[in-house]
N, C-alpha and C. Protein backbone atom coordinates (compact mmCIF):
# COMPACT_ATOMS: atom_id res chain seq x y z
N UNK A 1 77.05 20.84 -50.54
CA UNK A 1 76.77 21.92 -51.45
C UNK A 1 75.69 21.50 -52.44
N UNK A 2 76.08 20.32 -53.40
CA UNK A 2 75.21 19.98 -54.24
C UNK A 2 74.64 18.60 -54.05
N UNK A 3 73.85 18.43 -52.50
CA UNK A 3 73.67 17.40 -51.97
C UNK A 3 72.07 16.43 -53.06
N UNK A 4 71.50 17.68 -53.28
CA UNK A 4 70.10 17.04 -53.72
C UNK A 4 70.25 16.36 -55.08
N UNK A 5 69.08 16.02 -55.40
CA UNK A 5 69.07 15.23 -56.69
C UNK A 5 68.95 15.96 -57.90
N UNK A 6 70.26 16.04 -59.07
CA UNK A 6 69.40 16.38 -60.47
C UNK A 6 68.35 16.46 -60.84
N UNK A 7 67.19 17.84 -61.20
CA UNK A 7 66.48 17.60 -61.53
C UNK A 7 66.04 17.91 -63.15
N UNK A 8 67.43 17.47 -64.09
CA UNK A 8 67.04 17.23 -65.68
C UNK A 8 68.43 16.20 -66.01
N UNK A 9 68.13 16.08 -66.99
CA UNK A 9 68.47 14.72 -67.58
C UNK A 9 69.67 15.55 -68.80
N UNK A 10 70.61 14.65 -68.56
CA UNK A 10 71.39 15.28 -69.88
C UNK A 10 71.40 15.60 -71.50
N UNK A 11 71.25 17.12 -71.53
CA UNK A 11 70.69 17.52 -72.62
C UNK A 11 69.49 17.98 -72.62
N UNK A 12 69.02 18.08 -71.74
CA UNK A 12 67.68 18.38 -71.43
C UNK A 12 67.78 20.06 -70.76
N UNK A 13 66.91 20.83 -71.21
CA UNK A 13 66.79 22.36 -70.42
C UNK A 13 67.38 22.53 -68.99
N UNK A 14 68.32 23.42 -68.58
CA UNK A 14 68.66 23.40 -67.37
C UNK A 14 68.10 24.45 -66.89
N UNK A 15 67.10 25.37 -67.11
CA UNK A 15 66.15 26.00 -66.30
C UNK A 15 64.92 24.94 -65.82
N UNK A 16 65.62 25.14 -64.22
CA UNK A 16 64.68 24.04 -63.91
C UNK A 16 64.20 24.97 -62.56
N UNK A 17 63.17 24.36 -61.90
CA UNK A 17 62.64 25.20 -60.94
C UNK A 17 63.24 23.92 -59.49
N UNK A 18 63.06 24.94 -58.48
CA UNK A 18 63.45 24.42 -56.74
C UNK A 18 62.60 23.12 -56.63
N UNK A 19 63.75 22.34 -56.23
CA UNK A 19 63.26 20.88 -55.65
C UNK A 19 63.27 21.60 -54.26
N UNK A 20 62.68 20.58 -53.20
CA UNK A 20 62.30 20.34 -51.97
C UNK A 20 63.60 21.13 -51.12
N UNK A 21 65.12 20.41 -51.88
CA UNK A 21 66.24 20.91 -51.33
C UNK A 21 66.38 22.24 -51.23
N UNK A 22 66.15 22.79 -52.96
CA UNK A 22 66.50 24.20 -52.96
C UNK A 22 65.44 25.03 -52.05
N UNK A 23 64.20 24.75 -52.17
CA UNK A 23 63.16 25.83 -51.39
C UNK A 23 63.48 25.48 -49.90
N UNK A 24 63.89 24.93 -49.19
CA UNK A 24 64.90 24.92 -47.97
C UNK A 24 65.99 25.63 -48.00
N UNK A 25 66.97 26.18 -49.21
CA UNK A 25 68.00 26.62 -48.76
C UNK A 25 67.35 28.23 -49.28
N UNK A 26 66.54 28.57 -50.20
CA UNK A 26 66.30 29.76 -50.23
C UNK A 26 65.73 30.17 -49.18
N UNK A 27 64.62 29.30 -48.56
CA UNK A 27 63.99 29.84 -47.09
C UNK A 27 64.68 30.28 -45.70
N UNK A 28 65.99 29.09 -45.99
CA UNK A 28 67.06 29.53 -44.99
C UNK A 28 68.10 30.75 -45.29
N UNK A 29 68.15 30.82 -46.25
CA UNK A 29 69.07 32.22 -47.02
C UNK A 29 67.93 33.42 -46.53
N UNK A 30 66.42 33.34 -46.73
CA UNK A 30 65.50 34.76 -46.38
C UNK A 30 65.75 34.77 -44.90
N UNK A 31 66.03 33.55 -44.52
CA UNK A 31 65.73 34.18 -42.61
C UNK A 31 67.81 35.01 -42.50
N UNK A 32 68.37 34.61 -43.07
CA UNK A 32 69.80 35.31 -43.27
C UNK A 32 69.76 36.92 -43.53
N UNK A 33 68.99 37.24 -43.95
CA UNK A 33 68.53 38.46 -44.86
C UNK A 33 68.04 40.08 -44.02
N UNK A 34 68.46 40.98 -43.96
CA UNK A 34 68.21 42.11 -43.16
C UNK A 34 66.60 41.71 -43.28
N UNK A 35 65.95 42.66 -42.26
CA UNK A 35 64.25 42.42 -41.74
C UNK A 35 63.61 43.44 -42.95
N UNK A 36 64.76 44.25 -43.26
CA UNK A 36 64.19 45.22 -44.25
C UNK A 36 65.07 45.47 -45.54
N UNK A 37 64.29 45.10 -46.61
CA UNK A 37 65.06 45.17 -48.03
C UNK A 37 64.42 46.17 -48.72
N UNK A 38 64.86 46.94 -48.95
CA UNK A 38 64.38 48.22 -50.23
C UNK A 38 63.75 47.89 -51.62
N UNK A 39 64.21 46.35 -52.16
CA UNK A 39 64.29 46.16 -53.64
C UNK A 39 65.48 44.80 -53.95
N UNK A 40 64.61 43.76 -54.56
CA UNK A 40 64.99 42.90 -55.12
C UNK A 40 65.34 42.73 -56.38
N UNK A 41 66.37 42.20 -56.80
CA UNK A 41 66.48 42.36 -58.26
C UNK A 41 66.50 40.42 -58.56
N UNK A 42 66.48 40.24 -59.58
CA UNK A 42 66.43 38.32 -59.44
C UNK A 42 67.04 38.37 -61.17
N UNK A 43 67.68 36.82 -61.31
CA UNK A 43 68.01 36.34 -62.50
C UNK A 43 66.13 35.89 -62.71
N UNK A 44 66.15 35.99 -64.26
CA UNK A 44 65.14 35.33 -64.53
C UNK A 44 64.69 33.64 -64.41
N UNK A 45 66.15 32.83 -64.42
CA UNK A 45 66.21 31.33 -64.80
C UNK A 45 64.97 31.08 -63.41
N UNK A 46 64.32 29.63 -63.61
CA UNK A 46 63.31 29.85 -62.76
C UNK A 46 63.95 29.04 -61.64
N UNK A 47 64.65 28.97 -60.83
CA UNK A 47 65.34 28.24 -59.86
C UNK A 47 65.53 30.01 -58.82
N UNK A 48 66.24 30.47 -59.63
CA UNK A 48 66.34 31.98 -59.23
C UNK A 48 64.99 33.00 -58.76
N UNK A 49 64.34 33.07 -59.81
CA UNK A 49 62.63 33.19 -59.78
C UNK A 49 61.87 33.23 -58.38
N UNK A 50 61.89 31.49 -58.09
CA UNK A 50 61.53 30.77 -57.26
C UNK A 50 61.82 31.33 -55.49
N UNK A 51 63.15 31.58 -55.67
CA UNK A 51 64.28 31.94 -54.28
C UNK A 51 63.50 33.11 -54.24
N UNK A 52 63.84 34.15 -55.04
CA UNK A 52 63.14 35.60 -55.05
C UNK A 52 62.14 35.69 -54.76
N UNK A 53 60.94 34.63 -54.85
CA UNK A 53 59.45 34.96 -54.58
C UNK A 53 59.43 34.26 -53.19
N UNK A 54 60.32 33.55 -52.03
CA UNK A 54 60.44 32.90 -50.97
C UNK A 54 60.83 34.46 -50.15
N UNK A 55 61.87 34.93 -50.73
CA UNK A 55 62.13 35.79 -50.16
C UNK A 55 61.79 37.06 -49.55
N UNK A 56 60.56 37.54 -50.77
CA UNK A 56 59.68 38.56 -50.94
C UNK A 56 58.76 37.92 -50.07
N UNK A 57 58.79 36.65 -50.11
CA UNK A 57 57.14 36.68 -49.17
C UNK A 57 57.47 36.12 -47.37
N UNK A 58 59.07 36.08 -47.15
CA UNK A 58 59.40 36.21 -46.41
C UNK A 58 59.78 37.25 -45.41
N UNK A 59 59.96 38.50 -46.11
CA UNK A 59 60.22 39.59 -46.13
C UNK A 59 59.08 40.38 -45.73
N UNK A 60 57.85 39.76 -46.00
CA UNK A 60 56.49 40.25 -46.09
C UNK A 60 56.25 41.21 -47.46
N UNK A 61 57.06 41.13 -48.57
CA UNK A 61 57.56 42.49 -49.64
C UNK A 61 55.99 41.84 -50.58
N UNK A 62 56.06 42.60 -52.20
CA UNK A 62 55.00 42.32 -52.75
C UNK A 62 55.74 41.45 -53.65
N UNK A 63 55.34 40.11 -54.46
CA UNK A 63 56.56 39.38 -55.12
C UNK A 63 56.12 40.30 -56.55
N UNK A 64 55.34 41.08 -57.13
CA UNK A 64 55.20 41.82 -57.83
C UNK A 64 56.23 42.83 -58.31
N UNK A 65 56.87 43.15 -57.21
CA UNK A 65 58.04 44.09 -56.73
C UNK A 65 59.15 43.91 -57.35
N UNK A 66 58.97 42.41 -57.37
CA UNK A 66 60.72 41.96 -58.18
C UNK A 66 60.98 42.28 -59.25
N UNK A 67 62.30 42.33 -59.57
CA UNK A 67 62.75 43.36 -60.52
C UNK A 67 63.43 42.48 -61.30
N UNK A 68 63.47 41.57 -62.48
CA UNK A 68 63.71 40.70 -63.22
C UNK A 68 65.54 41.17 -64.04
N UNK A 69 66.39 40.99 -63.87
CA UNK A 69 67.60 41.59 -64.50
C UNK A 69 68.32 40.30 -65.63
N UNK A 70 68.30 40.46 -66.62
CA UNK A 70 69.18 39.92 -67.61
C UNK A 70 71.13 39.96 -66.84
N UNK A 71 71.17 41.09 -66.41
CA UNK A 71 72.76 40.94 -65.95
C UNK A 71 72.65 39.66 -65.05
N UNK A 72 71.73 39.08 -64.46
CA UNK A 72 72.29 38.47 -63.08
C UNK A 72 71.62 37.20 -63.49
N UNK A 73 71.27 36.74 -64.69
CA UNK A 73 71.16 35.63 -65.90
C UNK A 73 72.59 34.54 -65.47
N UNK A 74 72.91 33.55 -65.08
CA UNK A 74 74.05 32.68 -64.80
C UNK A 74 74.36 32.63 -66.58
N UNK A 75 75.95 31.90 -66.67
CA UNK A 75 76.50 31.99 -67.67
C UNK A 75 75.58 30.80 -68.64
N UNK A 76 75.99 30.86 -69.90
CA UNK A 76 74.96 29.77 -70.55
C UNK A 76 76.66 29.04 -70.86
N UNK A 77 76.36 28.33 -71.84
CA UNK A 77 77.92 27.23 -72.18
C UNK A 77 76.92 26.57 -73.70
N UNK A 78 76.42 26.87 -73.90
CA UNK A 78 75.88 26.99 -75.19
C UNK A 78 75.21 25.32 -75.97
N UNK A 79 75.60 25.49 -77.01
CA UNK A 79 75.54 23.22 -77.09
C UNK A 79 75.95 22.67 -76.26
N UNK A 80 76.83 23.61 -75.17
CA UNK A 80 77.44 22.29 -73.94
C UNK A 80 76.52 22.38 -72.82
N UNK A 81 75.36 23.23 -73.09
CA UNK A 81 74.56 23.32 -71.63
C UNK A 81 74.25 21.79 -71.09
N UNK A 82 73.71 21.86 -70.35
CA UNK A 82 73.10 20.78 -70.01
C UNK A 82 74.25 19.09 -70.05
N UNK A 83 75.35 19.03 -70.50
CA UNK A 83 75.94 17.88 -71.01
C UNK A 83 76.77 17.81 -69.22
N UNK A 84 77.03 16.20 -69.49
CA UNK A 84 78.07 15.62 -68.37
C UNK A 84 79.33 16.64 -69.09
N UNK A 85 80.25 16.39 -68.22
CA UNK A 85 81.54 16.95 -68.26
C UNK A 85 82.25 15.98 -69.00
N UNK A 86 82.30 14.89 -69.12
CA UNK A 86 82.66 14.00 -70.15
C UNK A 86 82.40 14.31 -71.85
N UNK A 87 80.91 14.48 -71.88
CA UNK A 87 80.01 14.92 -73.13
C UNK A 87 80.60 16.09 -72.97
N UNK A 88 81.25 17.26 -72.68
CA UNK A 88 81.36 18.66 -73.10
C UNK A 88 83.14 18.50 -73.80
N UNK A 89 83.65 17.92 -72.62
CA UNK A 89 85.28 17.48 -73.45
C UNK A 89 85.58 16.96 -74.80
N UNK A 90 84.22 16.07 -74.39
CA UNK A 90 83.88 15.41 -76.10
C UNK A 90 83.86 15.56 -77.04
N UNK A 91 82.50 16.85 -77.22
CA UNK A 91 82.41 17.52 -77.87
C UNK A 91 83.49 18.91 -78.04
N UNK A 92 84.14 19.21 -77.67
CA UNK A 92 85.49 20.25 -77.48
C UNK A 92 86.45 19.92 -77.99
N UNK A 93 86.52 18.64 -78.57
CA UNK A 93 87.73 17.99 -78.87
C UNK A 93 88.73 17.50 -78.06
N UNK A 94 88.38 17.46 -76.72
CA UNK A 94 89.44 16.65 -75.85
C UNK A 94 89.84 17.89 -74.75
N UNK A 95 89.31 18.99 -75.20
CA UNK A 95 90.15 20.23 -74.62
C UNK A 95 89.22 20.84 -73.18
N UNK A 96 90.15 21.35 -72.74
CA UNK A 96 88.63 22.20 -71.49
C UNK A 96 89.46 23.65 -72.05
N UNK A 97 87.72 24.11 -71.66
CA UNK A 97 87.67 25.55 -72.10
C UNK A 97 87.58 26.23 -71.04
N UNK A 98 88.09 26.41 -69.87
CA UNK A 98 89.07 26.86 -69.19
C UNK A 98 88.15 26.54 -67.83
N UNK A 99 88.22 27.54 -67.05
CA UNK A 99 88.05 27.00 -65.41
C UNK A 99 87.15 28.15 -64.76
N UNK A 100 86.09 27.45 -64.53
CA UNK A 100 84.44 28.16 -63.61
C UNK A 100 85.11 28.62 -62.68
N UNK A 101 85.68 28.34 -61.87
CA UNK A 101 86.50 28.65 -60.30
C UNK A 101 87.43 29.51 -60.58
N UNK A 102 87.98 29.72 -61.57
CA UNK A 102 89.06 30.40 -61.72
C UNK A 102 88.04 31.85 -62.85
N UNK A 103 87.43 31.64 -63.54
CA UNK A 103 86.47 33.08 -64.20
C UNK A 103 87.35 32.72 -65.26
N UNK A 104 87.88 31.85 -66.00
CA UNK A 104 88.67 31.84 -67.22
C UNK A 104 88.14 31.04 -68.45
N UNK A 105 86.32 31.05 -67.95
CA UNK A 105 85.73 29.81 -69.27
C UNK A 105 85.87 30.90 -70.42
N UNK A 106 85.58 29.91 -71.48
CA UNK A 106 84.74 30.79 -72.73
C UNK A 106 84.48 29.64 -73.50
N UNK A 107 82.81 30.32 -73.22
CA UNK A 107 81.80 29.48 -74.68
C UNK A 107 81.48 29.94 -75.60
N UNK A 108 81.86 30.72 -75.82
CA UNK A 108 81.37 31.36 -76.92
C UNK A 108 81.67 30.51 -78.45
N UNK A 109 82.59 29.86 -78.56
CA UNK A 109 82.80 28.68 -79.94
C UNK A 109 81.74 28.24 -79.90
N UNK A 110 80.49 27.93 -78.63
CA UNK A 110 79.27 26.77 -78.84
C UNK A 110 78.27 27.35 -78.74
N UNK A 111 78.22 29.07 -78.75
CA UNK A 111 76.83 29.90 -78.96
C UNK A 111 77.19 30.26 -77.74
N UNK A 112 77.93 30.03 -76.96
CA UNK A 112 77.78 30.52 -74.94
C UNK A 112 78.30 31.51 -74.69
N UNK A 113 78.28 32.07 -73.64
CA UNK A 113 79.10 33.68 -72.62
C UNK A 113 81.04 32.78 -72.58
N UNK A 114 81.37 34.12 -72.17
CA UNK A 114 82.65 33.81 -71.70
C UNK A 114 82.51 34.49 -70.39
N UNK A 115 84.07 34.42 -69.51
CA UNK A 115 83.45 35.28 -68.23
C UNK A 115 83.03 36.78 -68.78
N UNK A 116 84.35 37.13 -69.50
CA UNK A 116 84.35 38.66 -69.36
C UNK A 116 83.05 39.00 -70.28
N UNK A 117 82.19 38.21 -70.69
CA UNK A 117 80.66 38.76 -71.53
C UNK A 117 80.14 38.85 -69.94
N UNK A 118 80.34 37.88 -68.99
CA UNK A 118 79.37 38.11 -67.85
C UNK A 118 79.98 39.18 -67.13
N UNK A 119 81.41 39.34 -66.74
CA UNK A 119 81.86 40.82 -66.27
C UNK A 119 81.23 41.50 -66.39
N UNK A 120 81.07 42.14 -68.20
CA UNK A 120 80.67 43.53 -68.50
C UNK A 120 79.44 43.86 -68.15
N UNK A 121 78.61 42.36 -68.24
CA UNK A 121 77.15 42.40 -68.14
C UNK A 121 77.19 43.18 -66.91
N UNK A 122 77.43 42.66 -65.86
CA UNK A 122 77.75 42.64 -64.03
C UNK A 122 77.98 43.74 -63.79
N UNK A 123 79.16 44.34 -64.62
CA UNK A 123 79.66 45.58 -63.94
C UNK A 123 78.69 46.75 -64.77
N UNK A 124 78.48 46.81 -65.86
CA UNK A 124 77.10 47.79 -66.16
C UNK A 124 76.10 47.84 -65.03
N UNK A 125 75.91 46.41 -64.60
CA UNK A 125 74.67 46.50 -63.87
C UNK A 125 74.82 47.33 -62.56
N UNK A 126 76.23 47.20 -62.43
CA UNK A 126 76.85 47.54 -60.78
C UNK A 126 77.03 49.07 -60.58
N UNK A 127 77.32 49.70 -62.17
CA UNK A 127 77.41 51.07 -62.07
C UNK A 127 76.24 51.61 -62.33
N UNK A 128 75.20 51.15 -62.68
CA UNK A 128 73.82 51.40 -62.65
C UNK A 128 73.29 51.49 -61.31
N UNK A 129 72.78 50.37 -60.38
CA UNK A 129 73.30 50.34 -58.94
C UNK A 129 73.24 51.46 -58.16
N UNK A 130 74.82 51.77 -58.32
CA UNK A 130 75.56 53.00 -57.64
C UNK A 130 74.88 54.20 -58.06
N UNK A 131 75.13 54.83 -59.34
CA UNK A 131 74.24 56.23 -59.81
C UNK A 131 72.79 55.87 -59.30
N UNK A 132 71.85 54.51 -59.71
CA UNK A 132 70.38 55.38 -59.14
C UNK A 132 70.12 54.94 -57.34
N UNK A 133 71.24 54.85 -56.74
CA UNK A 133 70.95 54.46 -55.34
C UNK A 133 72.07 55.44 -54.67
N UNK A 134 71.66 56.44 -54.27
CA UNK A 134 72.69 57.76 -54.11
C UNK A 134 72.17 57.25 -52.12
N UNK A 135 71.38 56.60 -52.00
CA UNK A 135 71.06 56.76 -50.32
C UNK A 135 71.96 54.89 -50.29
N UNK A 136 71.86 54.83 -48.57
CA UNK A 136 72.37 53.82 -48.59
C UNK A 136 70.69 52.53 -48.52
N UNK A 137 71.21 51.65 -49.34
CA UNK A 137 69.69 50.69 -49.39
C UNK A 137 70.40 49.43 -49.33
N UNK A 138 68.82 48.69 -49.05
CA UNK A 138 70.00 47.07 -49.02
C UNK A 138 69.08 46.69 -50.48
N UNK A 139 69.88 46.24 -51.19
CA UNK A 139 69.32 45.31 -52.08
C UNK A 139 69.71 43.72 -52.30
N UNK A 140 68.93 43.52 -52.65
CA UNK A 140 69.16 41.79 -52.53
C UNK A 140 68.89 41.28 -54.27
N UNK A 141 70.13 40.71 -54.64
CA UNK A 141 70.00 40.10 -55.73
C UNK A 141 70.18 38.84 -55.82
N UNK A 142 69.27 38.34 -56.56
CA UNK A 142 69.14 36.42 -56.54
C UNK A 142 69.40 36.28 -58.12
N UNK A 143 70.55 35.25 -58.18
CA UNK A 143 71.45 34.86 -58.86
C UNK A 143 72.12 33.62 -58.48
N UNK A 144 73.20 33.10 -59.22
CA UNK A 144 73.47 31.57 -59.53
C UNK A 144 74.98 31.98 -59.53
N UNK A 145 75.58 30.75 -59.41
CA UNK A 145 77.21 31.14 -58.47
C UNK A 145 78.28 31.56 -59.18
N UNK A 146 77.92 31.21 -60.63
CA UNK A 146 78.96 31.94 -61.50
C UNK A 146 78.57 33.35 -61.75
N UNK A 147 77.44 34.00 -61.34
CA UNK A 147 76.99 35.60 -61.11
C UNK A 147 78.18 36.12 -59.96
N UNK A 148 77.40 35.24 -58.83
CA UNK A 148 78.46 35.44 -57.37
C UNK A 148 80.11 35.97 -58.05
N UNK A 149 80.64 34.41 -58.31
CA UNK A 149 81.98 34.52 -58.29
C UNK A 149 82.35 35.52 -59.34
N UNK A 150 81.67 36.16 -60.20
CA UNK A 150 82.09 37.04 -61.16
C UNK A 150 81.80 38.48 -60.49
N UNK A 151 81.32 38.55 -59.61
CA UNK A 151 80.78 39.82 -58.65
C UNK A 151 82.15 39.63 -57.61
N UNK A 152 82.61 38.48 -57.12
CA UNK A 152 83.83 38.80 -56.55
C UNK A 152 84.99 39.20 -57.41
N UNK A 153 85.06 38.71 -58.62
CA UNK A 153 86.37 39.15 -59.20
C UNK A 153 86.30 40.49 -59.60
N UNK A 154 84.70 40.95 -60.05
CA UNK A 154 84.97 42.29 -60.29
C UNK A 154 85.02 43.34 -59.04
N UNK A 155 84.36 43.09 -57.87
CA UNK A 155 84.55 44.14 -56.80
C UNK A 155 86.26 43.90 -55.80
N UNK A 156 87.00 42.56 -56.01
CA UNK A 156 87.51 42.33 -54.82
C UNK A 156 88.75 41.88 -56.24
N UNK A 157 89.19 41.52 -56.92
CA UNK A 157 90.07 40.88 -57.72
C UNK A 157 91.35 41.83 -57.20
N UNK A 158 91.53 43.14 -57.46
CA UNK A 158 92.32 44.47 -57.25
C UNK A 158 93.10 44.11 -55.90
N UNK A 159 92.03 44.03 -54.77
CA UNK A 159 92.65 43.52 -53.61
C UNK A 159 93.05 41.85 -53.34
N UNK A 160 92.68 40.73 -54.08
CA UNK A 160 92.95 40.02 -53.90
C UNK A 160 92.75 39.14 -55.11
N UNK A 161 93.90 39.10 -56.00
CA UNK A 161 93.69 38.37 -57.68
C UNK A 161 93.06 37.09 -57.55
N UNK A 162 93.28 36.32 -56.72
CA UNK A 162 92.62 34.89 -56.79
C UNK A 162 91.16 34.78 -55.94
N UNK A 163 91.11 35.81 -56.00
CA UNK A 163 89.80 35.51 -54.75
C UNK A 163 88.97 34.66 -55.15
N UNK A 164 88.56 34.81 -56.64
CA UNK A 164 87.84 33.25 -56.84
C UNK A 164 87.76 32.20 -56.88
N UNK A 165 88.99 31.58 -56.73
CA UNK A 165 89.32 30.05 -56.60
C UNK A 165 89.01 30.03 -54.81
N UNK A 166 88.91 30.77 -53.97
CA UNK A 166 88.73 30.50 -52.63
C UNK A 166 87.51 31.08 -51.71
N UNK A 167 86.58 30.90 -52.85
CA UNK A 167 84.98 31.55 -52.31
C UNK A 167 84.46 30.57 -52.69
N UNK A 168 84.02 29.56 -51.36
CA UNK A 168 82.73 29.04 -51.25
C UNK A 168 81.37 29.19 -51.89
N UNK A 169 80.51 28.63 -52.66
CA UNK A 169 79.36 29.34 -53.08
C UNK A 169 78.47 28.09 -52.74
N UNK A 170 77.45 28.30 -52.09
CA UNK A 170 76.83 27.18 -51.88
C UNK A 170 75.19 27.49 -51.99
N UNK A 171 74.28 26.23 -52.27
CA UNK A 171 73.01 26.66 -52.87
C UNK A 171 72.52 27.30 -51.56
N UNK A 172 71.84 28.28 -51.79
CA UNK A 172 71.12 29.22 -50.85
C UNK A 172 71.98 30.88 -49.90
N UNK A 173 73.18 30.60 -50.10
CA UNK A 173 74.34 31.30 -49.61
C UNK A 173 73.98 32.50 -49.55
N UNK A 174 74.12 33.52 -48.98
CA UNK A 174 74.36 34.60 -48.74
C UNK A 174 75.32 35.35 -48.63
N UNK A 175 75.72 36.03 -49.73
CA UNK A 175 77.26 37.03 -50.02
C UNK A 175 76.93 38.45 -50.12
N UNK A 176 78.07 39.56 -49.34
CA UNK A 176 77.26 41.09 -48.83
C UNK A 176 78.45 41.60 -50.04
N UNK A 177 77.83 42.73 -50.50
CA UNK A 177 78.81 43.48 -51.16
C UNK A 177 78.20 45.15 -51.02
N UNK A 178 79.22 45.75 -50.64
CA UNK A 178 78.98 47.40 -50.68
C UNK A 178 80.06 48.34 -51.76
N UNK A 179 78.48 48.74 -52.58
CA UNK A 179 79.23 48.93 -53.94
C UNK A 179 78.79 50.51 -53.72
């Protein structure tokens, strides 16, 4: 999953752009991808960016086209960005602030999202979506895995409460949802 090498240093900006690894798994995620996409939407972080403009020009699309969305922004964790998991306990006072796999963080004590800030974000975006896409279209959104797993709890949680502790997310992955 997270075979390649770190590319920032702790404490250091974690918008970082595609190593060698990632532009392999986005290239392999575009050949995954229907032959025909209507409309891309992308997180801005530039790792995300990056995938989206592989894709568009895989696609043969215009990378002009892409449609930049704040909802599909991965969670931030605030003063704890960027820190080892050691350094974030640390600073927390000994405590964990709850569980990525499970959708139960909250950063918000350190300036950061909690899930349900990324929910609401998600699901605005999702009922937006639905009203201006009345035909059936494929869209393709490029995003980061705590987007993913928060897109499963909000479309699939109802039918299956844990679904997030048992979804795979892996760099380059491809997940279908019909909303």
């Amino acid at each position: 999953m997270h075979n390649e090498p770190v590319t920032f240093k702790e404490g250091d900006d974690t918008d970082v752009t595609l190593n060698i690894y990632g532009r392999a798994h986005a290239e392999e995620a575009a050949k995954k991808l229907p032959d025909h996409i209507d409309k891309i939407y992308s997180s801005s972080l530039l790792r995300a960016k990056e995938t989206a403009e592989i894709i568009a020009k895989t696609k043969g699309l215009d990378v002009s086209a892409i449609v930049f969305r704040p909802e599909l922004v991965e969670y931030n964790m605030g003063s704890l960005e960027g820190l080892s998991l050691e350094k974030k306990i640390e600073v927390a006072g000994g405590k964990m602030w709850g569980s990525n796999l499970l959708c139960t963080y909250d950063y918000t004590k350190w300036g950061g999202d909690s899930w349900k800030t990324l929910y609401n974000r998600l699901d605005s975006f999702f009922k937006e979506m639905k009203i201006n896409n009345d035909e059936e279209k494929i869209i393709v959104c490029v995003t980061s895995a705590g987007v993913i797993r928060i897109a499963y709890k909000l479309l699939l949680s109802d039918k299956a409460p844990d679904i997030t502790q048992h979804i795979k997310i892996e760099n380059g992955s491809v997940h279908e949802f019909i909303i």
